[in-house]
Protein backbone atom coordinates (compact mmCIF):
# COMPACT_ATOMS: atom_id res chain seq x y z
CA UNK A 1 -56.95 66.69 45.84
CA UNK A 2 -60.69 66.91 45.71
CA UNK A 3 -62.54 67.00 42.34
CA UNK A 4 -65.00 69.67 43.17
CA UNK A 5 -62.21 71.87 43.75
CA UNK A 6 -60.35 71.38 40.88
CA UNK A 7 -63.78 72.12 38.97
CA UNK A 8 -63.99 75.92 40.58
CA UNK A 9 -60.63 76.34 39.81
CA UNK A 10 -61.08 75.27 36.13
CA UNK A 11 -64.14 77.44 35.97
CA UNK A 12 -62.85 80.54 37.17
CA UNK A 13 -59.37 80.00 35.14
CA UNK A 14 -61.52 79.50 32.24
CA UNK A 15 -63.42 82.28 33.13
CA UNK A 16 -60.55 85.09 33.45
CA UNK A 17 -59.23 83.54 29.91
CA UNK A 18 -62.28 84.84 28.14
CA UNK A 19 -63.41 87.42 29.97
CA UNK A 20 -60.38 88.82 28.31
CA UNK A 21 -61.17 90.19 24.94
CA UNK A 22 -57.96 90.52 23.46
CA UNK A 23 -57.21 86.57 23.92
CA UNK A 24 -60.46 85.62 22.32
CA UNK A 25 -59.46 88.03 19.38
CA UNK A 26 -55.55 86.87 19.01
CA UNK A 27 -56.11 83.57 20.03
CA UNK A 28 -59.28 82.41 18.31
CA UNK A 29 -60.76 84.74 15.80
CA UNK A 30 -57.01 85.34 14.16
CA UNK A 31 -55.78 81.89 13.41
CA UNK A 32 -59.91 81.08 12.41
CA UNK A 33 -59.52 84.10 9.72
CA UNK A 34 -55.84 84.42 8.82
CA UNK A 35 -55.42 81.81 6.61
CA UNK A 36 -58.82 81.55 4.52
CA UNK A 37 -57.62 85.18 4.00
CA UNK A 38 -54.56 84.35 2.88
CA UNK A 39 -55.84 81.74 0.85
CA UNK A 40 -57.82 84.13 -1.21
CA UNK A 41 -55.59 87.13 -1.43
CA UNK A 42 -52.84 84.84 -2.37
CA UNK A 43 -54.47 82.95 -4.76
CA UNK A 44 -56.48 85.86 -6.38
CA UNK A 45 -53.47 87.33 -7.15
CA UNK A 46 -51.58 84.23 -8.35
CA UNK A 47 -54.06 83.32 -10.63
CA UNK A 48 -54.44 87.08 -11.97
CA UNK A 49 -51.21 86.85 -12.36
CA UNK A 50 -50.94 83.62 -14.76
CA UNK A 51 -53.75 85.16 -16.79
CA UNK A 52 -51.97 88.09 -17.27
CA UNK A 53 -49.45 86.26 -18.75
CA UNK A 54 -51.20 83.74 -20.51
CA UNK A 55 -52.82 86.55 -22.66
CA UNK A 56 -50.07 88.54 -23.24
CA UNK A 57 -46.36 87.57 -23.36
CA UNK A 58 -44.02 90.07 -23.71
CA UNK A 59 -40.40 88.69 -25.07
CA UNK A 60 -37.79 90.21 -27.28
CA UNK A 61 -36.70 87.94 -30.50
CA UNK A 62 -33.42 88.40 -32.13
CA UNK A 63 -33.17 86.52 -35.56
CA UNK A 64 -31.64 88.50 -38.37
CA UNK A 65 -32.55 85.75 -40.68
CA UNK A 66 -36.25 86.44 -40.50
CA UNK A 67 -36.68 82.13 -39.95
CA UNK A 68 -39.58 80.43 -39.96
CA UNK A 69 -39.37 79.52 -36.13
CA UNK A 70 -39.80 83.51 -35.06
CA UNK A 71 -42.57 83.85 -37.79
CA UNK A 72 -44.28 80.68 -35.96
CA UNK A 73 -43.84 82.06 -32.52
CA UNK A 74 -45.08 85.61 -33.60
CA UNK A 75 -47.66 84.02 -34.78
CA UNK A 76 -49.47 83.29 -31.47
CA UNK A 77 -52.42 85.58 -30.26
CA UNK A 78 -50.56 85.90 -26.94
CA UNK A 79 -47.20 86.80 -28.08
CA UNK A 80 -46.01 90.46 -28.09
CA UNK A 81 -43.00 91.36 -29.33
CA UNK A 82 -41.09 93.93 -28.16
CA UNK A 83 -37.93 95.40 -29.61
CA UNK A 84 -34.95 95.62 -26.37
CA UNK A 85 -32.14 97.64 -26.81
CA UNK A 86 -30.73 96.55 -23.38
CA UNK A 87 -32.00 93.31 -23.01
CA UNK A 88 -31.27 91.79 -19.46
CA UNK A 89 -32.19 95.29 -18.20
CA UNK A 90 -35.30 95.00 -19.72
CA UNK A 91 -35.59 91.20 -18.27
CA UNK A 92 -34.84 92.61 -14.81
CA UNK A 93 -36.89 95.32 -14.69
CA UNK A 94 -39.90 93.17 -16.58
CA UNK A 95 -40.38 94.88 -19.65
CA UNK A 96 -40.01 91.79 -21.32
CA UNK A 97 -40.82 88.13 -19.86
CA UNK A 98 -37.71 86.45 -22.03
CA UNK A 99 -35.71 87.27 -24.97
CA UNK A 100 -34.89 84.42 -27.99
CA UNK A 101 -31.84 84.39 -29.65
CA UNK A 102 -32.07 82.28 -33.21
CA UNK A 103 -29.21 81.48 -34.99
CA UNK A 104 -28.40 83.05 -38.24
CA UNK A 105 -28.33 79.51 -40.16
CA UNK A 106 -31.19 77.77 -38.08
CA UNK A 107 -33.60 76.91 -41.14
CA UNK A 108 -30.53 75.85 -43.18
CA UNK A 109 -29.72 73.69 -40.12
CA UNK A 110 -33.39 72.09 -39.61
CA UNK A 111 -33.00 71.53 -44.16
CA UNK A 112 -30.29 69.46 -43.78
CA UNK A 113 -31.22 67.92 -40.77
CA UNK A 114 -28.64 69.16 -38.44
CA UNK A 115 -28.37 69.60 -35.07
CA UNK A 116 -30.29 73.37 -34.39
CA UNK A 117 -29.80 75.73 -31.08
CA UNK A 118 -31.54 78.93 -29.33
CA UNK A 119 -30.83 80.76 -26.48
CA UNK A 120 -33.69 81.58 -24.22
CA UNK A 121 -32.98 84.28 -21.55
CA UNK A 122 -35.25 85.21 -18.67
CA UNK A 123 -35.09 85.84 -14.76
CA UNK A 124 -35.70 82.07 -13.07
CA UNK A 125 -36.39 84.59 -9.51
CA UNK A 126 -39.54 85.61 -11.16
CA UNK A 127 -42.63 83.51 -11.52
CA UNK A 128 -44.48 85.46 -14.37
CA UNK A 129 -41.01 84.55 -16.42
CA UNK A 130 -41.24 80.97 -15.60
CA UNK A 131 -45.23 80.67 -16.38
CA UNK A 132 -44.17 82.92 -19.93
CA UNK A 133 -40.80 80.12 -20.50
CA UNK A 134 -43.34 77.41 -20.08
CA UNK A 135 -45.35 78.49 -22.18
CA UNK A 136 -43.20 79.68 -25.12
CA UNK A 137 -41.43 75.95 -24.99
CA UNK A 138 -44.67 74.61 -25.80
CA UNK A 139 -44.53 76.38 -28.67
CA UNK A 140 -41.33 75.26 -29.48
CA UNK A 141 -42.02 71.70 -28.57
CA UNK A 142 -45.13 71.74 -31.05
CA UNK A 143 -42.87 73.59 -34.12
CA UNK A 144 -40.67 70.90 -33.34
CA UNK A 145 -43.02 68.17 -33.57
CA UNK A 146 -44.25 69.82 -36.97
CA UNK A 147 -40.91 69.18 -38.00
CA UNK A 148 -40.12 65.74 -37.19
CA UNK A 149 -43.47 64.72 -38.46
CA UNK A 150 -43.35 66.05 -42.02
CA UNK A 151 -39.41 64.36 -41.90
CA UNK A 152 -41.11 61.06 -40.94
CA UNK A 153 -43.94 62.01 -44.09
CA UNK A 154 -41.41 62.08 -46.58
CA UNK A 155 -39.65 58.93 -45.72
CA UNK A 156 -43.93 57.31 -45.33
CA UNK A 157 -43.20 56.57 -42.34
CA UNK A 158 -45.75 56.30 -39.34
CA UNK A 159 -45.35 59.53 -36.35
CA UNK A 160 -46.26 56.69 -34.20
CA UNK A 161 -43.07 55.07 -34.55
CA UNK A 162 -41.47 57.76 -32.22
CA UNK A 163 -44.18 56.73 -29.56
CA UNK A 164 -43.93 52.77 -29.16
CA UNK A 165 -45.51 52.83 -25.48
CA UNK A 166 -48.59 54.94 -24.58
CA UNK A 167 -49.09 55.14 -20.81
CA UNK A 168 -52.63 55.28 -19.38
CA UNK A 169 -52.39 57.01 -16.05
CA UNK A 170 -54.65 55.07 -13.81
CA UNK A 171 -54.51 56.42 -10.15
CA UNK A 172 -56.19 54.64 -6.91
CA UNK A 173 -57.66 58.07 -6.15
CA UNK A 174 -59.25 60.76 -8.07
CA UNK A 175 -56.97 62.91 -10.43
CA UNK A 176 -58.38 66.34 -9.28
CA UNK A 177 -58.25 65.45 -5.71
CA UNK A 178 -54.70 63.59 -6.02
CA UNK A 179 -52.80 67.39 -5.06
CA UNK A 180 -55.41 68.12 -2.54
CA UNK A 181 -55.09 65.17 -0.78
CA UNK A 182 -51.06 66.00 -0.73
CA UNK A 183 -51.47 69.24 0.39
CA UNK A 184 -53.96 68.53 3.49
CA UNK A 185 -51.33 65.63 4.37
CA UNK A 186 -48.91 68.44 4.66
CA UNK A 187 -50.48 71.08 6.07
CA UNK A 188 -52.91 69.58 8.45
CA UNK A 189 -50.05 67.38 11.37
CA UNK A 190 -48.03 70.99 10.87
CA UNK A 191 -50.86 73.19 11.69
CA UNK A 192 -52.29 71.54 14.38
CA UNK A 193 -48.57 70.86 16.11
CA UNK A 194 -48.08 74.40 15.88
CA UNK A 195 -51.07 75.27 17.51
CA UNK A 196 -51.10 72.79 20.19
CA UNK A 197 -46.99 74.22 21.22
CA UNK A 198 -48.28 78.22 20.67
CA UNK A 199 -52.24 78.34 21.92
CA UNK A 200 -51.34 77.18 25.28
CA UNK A 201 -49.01 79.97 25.78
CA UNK A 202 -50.92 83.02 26.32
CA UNK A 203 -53.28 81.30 28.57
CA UNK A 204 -50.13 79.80 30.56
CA UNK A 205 -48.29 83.21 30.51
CA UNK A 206 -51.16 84.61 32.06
CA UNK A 207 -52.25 82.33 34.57
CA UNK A 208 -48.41 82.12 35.84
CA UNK A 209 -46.61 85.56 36.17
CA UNK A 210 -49.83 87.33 35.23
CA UNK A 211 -50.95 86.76 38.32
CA UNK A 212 -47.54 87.21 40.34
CA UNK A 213 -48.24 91.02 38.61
CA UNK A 214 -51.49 91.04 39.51
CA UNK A 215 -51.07 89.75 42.85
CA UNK A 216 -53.80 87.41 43.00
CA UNK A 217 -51.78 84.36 43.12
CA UNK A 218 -51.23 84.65 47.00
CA UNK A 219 -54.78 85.15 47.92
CA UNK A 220 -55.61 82.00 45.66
CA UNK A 221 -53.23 79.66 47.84
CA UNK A 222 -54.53 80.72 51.09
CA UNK A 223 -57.74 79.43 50.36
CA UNK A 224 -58.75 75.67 50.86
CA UNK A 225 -58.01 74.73 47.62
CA UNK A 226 -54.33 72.98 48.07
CA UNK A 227 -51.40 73.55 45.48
CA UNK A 228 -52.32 70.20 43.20
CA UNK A 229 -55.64 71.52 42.40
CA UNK A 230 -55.05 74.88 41.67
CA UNK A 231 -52.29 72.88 39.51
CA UNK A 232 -54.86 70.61 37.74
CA UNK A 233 -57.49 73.63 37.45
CA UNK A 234 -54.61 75.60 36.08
CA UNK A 235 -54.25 73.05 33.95
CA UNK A 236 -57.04 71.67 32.33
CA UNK A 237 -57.73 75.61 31.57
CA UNK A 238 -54.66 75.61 29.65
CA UNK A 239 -55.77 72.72 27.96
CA UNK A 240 -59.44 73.40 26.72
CA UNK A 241 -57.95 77.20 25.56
CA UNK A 242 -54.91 74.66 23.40
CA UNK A 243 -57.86 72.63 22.12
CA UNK A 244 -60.30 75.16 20.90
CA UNK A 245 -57.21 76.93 18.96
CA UNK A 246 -56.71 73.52 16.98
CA UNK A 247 -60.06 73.43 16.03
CA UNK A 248 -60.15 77.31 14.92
CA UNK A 249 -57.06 76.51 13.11
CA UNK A 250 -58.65 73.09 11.51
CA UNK A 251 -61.48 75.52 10.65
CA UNK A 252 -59.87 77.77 9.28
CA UNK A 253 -58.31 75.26 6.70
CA UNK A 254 -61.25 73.67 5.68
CA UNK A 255 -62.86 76.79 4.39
CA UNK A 256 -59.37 77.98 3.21
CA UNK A 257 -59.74 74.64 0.90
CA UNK A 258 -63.38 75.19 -0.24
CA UNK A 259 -63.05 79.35 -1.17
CA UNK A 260 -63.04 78.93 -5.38
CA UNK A 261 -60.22 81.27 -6.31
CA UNK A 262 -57.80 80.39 -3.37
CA UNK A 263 -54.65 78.65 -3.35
CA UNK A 264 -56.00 75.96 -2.84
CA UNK A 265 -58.42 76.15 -6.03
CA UNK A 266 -56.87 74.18 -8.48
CA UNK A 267 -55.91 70.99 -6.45
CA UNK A 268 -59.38 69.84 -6.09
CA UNK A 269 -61.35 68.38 -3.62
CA UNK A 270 -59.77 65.87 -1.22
CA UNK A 271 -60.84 62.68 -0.38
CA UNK A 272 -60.00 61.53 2.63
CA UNK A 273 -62.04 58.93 3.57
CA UNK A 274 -61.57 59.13 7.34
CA UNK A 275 -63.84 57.05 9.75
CA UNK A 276 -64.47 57.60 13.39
CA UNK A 277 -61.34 55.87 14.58
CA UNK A 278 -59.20 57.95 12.07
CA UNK A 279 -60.74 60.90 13.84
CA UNK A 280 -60.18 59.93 17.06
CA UNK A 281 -56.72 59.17 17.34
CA UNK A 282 -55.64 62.15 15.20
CA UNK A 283 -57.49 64.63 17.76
CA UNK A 284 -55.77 62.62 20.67
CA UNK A 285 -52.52 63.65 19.52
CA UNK A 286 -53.11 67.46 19.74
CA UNK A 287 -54.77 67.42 22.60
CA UNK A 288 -51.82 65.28 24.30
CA UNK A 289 -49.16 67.88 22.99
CA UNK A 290 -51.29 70.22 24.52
CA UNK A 291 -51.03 69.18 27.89
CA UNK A 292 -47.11 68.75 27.88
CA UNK A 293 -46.76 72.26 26.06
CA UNK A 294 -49.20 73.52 28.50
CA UNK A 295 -47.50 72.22 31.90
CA UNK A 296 -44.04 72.98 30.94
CA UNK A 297 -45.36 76.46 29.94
CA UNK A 298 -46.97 76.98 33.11
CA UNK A 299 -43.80 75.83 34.67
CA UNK A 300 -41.92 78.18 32.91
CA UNK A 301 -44.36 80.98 33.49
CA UNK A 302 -44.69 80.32 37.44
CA UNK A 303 -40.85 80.05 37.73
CA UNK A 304 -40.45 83.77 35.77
CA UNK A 305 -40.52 86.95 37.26
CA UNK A 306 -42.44 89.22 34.83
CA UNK A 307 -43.85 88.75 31.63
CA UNK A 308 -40.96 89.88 29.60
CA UNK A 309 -38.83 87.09 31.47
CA UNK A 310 -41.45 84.97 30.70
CA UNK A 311 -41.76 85.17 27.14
CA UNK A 312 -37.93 85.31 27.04
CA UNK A 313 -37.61 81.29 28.70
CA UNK A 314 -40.89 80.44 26.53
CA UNK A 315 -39.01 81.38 23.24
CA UNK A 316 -36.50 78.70 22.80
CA UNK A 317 -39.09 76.47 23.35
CA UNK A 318 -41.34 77.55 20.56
CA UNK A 319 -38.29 77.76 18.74
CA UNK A 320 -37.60 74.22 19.11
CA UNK A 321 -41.29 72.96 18.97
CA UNK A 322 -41.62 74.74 15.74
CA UNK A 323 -38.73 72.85 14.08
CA UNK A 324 -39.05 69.67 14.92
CA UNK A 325 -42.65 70.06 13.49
CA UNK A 326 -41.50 71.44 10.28
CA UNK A 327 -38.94 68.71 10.04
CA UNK A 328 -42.14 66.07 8.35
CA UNK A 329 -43.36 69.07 6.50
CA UNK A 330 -42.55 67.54 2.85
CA UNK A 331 -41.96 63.57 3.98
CA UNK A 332 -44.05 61.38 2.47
CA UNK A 333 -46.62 59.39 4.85
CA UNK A 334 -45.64 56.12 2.85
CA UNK A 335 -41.96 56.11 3.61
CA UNK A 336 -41.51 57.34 7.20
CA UNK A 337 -38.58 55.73 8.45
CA UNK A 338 -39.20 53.94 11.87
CA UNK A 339 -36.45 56.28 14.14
CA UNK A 340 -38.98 59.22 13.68
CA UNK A 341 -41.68 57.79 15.68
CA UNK A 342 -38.73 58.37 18.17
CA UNK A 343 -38.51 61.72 18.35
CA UNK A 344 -40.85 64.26 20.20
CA UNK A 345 -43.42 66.34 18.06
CA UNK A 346 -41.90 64.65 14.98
CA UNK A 347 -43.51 61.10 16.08
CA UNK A 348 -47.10 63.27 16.37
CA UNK A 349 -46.50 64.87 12.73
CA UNK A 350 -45.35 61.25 11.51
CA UNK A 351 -48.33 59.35 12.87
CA UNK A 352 -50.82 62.19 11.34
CA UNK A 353 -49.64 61.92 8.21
CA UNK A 354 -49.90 58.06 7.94
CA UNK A 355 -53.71 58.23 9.79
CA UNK A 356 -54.79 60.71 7.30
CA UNK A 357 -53.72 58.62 4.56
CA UNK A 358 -55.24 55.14 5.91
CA UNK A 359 -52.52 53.24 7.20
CA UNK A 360 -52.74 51.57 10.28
CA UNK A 361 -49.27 50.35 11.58
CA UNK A 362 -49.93 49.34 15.05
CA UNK A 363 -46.46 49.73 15.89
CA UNK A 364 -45.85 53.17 15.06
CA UNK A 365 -49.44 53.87 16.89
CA UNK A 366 -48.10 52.45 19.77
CA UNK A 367 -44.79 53.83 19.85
CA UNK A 368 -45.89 57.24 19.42
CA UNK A 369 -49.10 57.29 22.20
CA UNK A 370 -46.40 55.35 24.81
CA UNK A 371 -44.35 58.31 24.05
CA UNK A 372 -46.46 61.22 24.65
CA UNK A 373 -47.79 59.70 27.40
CA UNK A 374 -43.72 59.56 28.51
CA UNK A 375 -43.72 63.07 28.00
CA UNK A 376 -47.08 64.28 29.34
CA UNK A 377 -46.45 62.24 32.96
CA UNK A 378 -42.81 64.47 32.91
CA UNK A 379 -44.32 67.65 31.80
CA UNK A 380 -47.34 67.23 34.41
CA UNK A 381 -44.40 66.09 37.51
CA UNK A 382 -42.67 68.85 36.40
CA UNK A 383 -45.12 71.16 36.78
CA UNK A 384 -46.18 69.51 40.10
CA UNK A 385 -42.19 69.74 41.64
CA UNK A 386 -41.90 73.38 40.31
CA UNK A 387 -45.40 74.68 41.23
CA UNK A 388 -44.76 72.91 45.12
CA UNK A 389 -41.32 75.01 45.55
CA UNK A 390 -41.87 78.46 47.31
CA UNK A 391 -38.77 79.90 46.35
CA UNK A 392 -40.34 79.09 42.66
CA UNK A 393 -43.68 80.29 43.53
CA UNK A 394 -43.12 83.65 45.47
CA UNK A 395 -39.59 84.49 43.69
CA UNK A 396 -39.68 87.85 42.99
């Protein structure tokens, strides 16, 4: 296998991958512009949503003793009380947010010092309800407070009393970039997993079967170029089209996180602190997936007949690939139990998450890189074994 040759075949791979406009479009510009688009449609609406509800709450009170505790909650600016004849079908159809139910004898109760009850009803499916029940319990909570302190005032004794221990929150990063920090933890291992197992497929798809169907995959093997470097120029195509995905993907996060109304807007900035070596060995880990996904794609793709047979073998690997990378989504990077860095595309999410949040244990490092290079020696010899067999190559 000569280098030079595997270089023309890399160029003019890489050439019939973007000469093509559509895979520049669905592979690149989509995953650069989904999400930040996302972000902000999702999280305009969201937040126009809470502020909808934070000036106006719409619930239904029923308290035919007129008690102080409904006079107190209709006396907020952003309560609106509406009278329901058919109360949950006014809760399920959202004409009102929640409906109170006082008891008769609830002043008399809070006089003597009794125990007191009310029944809140709302719809826990819908999130307007559960920002409008959050709300109103504040209320509550500070009526009740009101209470307890005046009890405390007639006895002269100290409101403090009830609050022996005051906590001072004191975090080792900064509050407003604590949930930011969380969320890129989560999002980033899962995004660029799932681009390294689904970026390499259009460009494998195509330079397999797609040229069966286009019949310039004979013509290619009669020339001097032998089988192993059209195999490595196939390849390393593959590869460098898997690699600029992740990056349009990482892209597209990063200004997904800066946009000012988006959903990521009220976490706060992030602070990472990642040096070189950080860097490094996170963008080694993509890049490695994305030579196994790309040679057992390839594989796959040479082996099929057509492109709907194709796409119909390549499923149940996405499918699989896609679930073992969502299996990390929510585990923290500070309690990863060793037997993870044991399992494929799980190990990769696992090792992300603890690089992005500055630990360093060698061990999982090593287990992890010994393991994808496990796996991208097998994907690459199977490529090799399936790509050498002309009953694989020229089935038809």
């Amino acid at each position: 296998m000569r280098n030079n040759i595997v270089l023309i075949v890399f160029k003019k791979e890489l050439l019939d991958i973007f000469r093509d406009r559509k895979t520049l479009i669905l592979s690149i510009l989509i995953p650069l512009i989904v999400l930040p688009a996302l972000s902000y449609f999702i999280g305009k609406a969201s937040n126009n949503d809470i502020k909808n509800v934070e000036k106006s709450i719409s619930i239904n009170i029923t308290d035919k003793s007129n008690s102080n505790l409904s006079k107190f909650i209709k006396a907020q600016k952003n309560i609106k009380i509406i009278n329901s004849k058919d109360v949950s079908n006014d809760i399920r159809t959202g004409k009102i947010l929640l409906s109170i139910t006082i008891p008769k004898d609830l002043d008399k109760n809070i006089a003597h010092e009794t125990d007191a009850k009310i029944t809140m009803d709302y719809d826990n499916s819908s999130t307007n309800a559960s920002t409008a029940v959050s709300i109103v319990k504040a209320y509550i909570d500070q009526y009740s407070k009101e209470i307890v302190s005046k009890r405390l005032s007639d006895r002269n004794i100290n409101a403090n009393i009830l609050n022996p221990i005051d906590i001072v929150e004191d975090t080792i990063d900064k509050k407003e970039s604590g949930v930011g920090k969380m969320m890129i933890v989560m999002l980033v291992p899962l995004l660029l997993i799932i681009y390294s197992i689904t970026g390499t497929m259009a460009a494998a798809t195509d330079l397999g079967v797609g040229e069966k169907e286009r019949g310039t995959l004979e013509p290619l093997l009669t020339t001097k170029a032998n089988r192993m470097s059209i195999l490595w120029g196939k390849l390393f195509a593959i590869a460098i089209m898997g690699i600029i995905i992740s990056l349009a993907s990482l892209s597209s996060l990063f200004i997904a996180m800066q946009q000012k109304n988006g959903i990521f807007s009220s976490t706060g900035k992030a602070d990472l602190n990642l040096n070189f070596a950080n860097i490094i060995l996170i963008m080694l880990i993509p890049i490695l997936l994305t030579m196994v996904f790309g040679a057992i794609q390839l594989s796959i793709s040479i082996y099929a007949k057509s492109f709907k047979e194709a796409q119909t073998y390549l499923s149940p690997v996405m499918i699989i690939g896609m679930i073992l990378a969502y299996l990390t989504m929510l585990k923290d990077a500070k309690s990863i139990e060793g037997y993870y860095f044991n399992i494929p595309i799980t190990n990769a999410s696992c090792l992300i998450k603890e690089l992005l949040v500055g630990i360093y244990n060698y061990n999982h490092i090593a287990i992890t890189f010994i393991w994808m290079i496990v796996y991208v020696v097998v994907a690459l010899l199977f490529a090799r074994y399936m790509f050498s067999r002309e009953d694989v190559v020229f089935r038809a």
